[in-house]
C-alpha atoms as a PDB file:
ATOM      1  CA  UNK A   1     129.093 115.680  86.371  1.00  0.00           C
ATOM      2  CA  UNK A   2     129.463 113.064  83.911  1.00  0.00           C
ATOM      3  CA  UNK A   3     129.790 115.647  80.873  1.00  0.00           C
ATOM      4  CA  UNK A   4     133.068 116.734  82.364  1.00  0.00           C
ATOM      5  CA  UNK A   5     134.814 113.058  83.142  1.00  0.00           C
ATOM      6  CA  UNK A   6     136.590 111.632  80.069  1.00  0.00           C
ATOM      7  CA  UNK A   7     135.345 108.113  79.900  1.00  0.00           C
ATOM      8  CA  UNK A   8     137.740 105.282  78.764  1.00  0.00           C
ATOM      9  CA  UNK A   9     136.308 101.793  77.681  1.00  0.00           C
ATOM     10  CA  UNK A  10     139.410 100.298  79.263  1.00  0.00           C
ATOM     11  CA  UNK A  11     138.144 101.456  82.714  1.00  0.00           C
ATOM     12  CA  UNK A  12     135.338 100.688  85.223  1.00  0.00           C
ATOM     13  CA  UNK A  13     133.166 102.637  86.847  1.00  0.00           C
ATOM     14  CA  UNK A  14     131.920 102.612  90.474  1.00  0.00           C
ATOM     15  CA  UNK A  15     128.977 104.630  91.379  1.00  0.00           C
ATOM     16  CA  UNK A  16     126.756 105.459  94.926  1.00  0.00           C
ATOM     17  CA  UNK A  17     123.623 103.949  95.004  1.00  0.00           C
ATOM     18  CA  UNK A  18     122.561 107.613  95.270  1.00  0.00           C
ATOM     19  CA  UNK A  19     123.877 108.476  91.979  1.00  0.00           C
ATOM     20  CA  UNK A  20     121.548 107.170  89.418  1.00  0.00           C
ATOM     21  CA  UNK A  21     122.023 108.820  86.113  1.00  0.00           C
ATOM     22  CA  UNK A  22     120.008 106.153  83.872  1.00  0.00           C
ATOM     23  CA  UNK A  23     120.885 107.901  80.784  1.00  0.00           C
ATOM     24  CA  UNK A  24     124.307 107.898  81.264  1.00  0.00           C
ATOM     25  CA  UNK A  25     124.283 104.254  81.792  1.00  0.00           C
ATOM     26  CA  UNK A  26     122.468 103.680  79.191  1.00  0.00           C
ATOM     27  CA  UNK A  27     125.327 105.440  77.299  1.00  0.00           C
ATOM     28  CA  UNK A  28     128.148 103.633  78.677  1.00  0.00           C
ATOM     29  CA  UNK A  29     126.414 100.439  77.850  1.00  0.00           C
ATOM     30  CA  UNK A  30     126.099 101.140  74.513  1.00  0.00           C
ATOM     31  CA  UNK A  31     129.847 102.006  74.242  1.00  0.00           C
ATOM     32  CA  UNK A  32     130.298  99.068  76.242  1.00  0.00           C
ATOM     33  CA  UNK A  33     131.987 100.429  79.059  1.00  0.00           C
ATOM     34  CA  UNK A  34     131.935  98.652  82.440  1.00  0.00           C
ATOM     35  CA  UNK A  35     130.322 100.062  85.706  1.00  0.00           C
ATOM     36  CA  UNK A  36     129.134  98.812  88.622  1.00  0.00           C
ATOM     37  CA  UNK A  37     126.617 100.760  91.511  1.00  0.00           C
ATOM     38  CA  UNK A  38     124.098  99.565  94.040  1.00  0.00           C
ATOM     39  CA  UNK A  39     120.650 100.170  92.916  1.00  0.00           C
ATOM     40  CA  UNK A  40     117.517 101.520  94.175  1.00  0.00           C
ATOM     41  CA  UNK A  41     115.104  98.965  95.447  1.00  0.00           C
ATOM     42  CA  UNK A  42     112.220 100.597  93.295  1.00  0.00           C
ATOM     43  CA  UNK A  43     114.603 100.143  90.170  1.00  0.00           C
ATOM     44  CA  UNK A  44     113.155  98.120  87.474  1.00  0.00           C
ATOM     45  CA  UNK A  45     115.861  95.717  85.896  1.00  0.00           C
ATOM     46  CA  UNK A  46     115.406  91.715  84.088  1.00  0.00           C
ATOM     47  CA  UNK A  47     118.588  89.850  85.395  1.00  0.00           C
ATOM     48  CA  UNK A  48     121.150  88.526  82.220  1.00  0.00           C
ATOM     49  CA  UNK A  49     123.138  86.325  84.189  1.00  0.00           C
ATOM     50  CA  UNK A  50     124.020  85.691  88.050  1.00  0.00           C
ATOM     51  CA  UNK A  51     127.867  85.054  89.015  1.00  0.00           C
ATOM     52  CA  UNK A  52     128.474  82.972  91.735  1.00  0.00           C
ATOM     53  CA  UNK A  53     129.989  84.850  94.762  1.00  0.00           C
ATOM     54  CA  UNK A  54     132.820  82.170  96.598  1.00  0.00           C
ATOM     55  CA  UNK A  55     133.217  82.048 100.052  1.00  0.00           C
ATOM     56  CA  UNK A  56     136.085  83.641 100.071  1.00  0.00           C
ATOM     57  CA  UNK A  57     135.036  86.635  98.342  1.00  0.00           C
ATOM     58  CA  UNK A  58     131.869  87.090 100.777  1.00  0.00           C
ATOM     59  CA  UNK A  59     132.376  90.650 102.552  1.00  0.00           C
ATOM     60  CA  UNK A  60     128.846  92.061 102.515  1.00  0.00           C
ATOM     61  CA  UNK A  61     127.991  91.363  98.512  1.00  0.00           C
ATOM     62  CA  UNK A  62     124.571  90.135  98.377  1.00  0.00           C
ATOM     63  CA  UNK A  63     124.487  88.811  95.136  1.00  0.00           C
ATOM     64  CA  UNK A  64     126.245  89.679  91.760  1.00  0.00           C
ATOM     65  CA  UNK A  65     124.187  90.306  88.558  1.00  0.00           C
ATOM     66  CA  UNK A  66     124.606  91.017  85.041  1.00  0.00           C
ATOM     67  CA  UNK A  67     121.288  92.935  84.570  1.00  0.00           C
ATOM     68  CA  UNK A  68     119.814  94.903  81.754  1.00  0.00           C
ATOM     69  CA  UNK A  69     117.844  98.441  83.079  1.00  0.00           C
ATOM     70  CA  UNK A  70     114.164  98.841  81.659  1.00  0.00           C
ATOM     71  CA  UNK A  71     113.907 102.723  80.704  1.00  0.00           C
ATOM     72  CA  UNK A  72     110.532 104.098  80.743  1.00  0.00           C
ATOM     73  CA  UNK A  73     110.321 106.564  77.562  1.00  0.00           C
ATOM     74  CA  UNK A  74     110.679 110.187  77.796  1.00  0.00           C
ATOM     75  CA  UNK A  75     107.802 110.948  75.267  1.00  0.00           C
END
C-alpha cells in the first residue's frame, strides 16, 4: 500500500496498530519523515526520549515516546 502513497517529509503519518510495515518505517526514518502508530506489545523498541503528556492533553495517551525499532536481520 505504501508503494502507491507519495510520501512528503513535510507531512506526518498516522498508522493502526495493526499496520506494522517495519521496513517502511525504517524508510521513513531514514528520510526523516514523521509518523506516529500504536505498537504491538511483543514489539521490541529502546526508548530515545519520553515527552511529558499535560493534564490537559490527557484523553487516553498512555505515554509519549521517541523510540528507536530494533530490526532483527533478514539474512
Amino acid at each position: 500500500m505504501l508503494s502507491n502513497i507519495k510520501l512528503d517529509s513535510q507531512m506526518i503519518y498516522v498508522f493502526d496498530k495493526r499496520y506494522n510495515d517495519y521496513k517502511a518505517f525504517k524508510r521513513f526514518s531514514e528520510y526523516q519523515m514523521c509518523f506516529v502508530t500504536r505498537i504491538k506489545d511483543n514489539t521490541v523498541y529502546e526508548s530515545i526520549y519520553q515527552n511529558i503528556i499535560g493534564i490537559n492533553i490527557n484523553i487516553g495517551f498512555l505515554q509519549d515516546e521517541i523510540i528507536e525499532l530494533i530490526l532483527k536481520d533478514d539474512n
